[in-house]
Protein backbone atom coordinates (compact mmCIF):
# COMPACT_ATOMS: atom_id res chain seq x y z
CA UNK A 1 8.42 -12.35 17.04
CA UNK A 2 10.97 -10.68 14.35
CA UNK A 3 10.08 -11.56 10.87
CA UNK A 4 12.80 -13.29 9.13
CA UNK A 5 14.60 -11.22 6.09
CA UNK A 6 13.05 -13.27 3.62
CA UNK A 7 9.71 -12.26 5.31
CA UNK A 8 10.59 -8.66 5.38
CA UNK A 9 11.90 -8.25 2.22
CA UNK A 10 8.26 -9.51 0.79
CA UNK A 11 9.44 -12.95 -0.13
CA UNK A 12 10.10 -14.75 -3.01
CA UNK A 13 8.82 -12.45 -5.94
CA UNK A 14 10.86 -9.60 -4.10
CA UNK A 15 14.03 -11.54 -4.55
CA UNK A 16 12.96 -12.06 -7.48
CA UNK A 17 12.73 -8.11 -8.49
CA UNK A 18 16.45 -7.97 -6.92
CA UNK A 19 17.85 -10.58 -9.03
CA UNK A 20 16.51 -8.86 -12.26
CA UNK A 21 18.05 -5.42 -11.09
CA UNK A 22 20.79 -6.44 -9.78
CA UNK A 23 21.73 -8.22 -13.00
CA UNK A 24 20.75 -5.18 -14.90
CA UNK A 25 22.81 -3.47 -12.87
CA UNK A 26 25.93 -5.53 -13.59
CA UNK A 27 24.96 -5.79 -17.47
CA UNK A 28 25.25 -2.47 -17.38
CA UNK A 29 28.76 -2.38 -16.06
CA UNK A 30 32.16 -2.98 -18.02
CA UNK A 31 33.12 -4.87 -15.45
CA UNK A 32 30.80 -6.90 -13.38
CA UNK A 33 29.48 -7.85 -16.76
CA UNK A 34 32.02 -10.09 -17.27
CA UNK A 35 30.15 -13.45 -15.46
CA UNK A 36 27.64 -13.18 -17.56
CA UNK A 37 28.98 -12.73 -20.59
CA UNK A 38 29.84 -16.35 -21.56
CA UNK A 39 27.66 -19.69 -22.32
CA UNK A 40 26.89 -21.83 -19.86
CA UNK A 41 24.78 -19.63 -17.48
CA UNK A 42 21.74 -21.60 -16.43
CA UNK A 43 18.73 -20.53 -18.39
CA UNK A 44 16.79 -19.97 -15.02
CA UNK A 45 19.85 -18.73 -13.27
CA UNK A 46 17.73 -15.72 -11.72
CA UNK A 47 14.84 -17.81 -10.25
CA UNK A 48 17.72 -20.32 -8.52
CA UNK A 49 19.29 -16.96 -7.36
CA UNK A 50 16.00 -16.05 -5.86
CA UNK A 51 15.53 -19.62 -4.73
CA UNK A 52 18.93 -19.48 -3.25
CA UNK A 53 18.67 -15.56 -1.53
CA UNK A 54 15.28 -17.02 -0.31
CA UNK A 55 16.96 -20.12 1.45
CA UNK A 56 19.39 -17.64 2.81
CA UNK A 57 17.25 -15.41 4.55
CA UNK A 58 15.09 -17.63 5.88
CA UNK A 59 12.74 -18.61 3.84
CA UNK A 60 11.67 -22.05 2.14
CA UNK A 61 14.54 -24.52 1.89
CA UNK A 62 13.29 -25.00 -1.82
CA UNK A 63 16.90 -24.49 -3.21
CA UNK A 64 19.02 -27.40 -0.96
CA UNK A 65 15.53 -29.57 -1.67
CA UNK A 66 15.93 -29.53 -5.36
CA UNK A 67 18.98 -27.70 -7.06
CA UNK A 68 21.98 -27.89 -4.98
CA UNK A 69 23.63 -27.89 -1.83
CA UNK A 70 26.50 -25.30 -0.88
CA UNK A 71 29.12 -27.08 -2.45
CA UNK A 72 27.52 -27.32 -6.10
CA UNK A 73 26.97 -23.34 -5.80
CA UNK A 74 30.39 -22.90 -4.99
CA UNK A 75 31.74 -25.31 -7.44
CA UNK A 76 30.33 -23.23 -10.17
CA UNK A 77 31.56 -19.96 -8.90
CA UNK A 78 35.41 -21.32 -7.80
CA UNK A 79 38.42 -21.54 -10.24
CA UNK A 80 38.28 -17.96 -11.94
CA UNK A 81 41.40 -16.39 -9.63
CA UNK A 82 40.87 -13.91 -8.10
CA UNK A 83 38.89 -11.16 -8.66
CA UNK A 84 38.57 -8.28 -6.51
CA UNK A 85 37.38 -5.50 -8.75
CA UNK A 86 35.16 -7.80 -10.26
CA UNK A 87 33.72 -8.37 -6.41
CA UNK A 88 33.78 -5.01 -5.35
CA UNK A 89 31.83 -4.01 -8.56
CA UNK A 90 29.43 -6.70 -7.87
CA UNK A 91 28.30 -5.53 -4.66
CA UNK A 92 27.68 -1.75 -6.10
CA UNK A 93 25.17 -3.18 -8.39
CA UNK A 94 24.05 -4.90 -5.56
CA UNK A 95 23.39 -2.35 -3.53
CA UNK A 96 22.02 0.03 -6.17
CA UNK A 97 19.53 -2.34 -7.36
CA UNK A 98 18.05 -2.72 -3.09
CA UNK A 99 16.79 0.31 -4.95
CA UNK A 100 15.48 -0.30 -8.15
CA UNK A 101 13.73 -3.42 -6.99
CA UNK A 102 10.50 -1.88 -5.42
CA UNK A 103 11.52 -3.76 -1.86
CA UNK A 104 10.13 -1.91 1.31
CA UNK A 105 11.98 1.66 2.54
CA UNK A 106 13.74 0.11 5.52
CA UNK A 107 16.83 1.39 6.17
CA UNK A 108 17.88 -1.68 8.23
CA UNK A 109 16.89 -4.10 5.65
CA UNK A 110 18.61 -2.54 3.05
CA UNK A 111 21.88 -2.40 5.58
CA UNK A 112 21.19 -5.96 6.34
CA UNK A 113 20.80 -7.37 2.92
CA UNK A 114 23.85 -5.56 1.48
CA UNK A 115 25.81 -7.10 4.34
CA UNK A 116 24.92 -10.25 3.47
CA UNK A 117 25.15 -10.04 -0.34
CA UNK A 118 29.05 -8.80 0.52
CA UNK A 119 29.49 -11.78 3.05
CA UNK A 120 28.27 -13.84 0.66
CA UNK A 121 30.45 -12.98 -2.49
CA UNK A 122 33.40 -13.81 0.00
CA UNK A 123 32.06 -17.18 0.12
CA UNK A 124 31.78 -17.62 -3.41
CA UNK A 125 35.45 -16.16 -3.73
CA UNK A 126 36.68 -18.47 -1.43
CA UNK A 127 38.30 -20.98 -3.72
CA UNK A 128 40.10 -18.95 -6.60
CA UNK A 129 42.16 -21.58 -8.10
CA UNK A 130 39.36 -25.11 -8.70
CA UNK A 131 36.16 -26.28 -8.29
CA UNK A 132 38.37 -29.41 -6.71
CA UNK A 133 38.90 -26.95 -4.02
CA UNK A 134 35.48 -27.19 -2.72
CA UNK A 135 34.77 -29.76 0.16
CA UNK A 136 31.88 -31.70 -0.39
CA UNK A 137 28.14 -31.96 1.39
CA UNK A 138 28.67 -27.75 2.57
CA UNK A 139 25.05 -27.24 4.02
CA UNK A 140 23.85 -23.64 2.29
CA UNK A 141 24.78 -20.92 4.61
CA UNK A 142 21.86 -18.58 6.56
CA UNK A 143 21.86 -15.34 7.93
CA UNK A 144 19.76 -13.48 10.08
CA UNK A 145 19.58 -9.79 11.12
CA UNK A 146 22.42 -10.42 13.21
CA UNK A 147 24.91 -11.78 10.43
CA UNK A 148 25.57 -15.22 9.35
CA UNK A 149 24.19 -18.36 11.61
CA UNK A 150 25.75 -20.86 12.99
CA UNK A 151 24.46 -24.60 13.66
């Protein structure tokens, strides 16, 4: 049997490495910076976004258990406009820091994480103009080698 992504990746403490480089990476950029350059960030918001990534790709349900369901994650990322360079600048850091986060030399699960880390900034883009915007009770999304899954 195919290991999941979040098995293949090396689990949690991988996503962990990618959360701290990719937000190095967009530090480290005039304009994906921009997020995370005002109060109100969680003061754990890297281990939720490993939690989260995690949950994503298969692994542990430990985010929708105790932090949030879909709706609460998209809540905090809706009502900014939109934002396409901001996006587009995201998902460069992204997909520099597959390599800056020690995560195993496989081609394929580089291509298959980026894809998803772009599929999923859609999501979070998804409701430019208010958190109002956001139906309630979204079960967190999943996606698998093959792109996102459906229930």
């Amino acid at each position: 049997m195919e290991p999941t992504i979040y098995e293949a990746v090396g689990g949690y403490d991988a996503l962990v490495r990618l959360a701290h480089a990719w937000h190095q990476r967009c530090l480290a950029d005039p304009v994906a910076s921009h997020p995370f350059g005002h109060p109100g960030q969680h003061p754990d918001h890297l281990a939720r976004l490993a939690t989260y990534w995690a949950e994503a790709l298969g692994g542990p349900a430990d985010y929708s258990a105790a932090m949030g369901d879909e709706s609460h994650v998209e809540r905090l990322h809706a009502g900014n406009g939109e934002h396409h360079d901001l996006d587009e600048r995201a998902i460069a850091c992204f997909e520099a820091a597959l390599g800056d986060a020690d995560l195993p030399d496989d081609p394929r699960l580089h291509a298959t994480l980026a894809a998803y880390f772009r599929w999923g900034t859609g999501l979070m883009a998804r409701h430019p103009d208010s958190p109002d915007d956001v139906p309630a009770g979204l079960a967190l999304p999943h996606w698998s080698w093959d792109g996102p899954v459906t229930t």
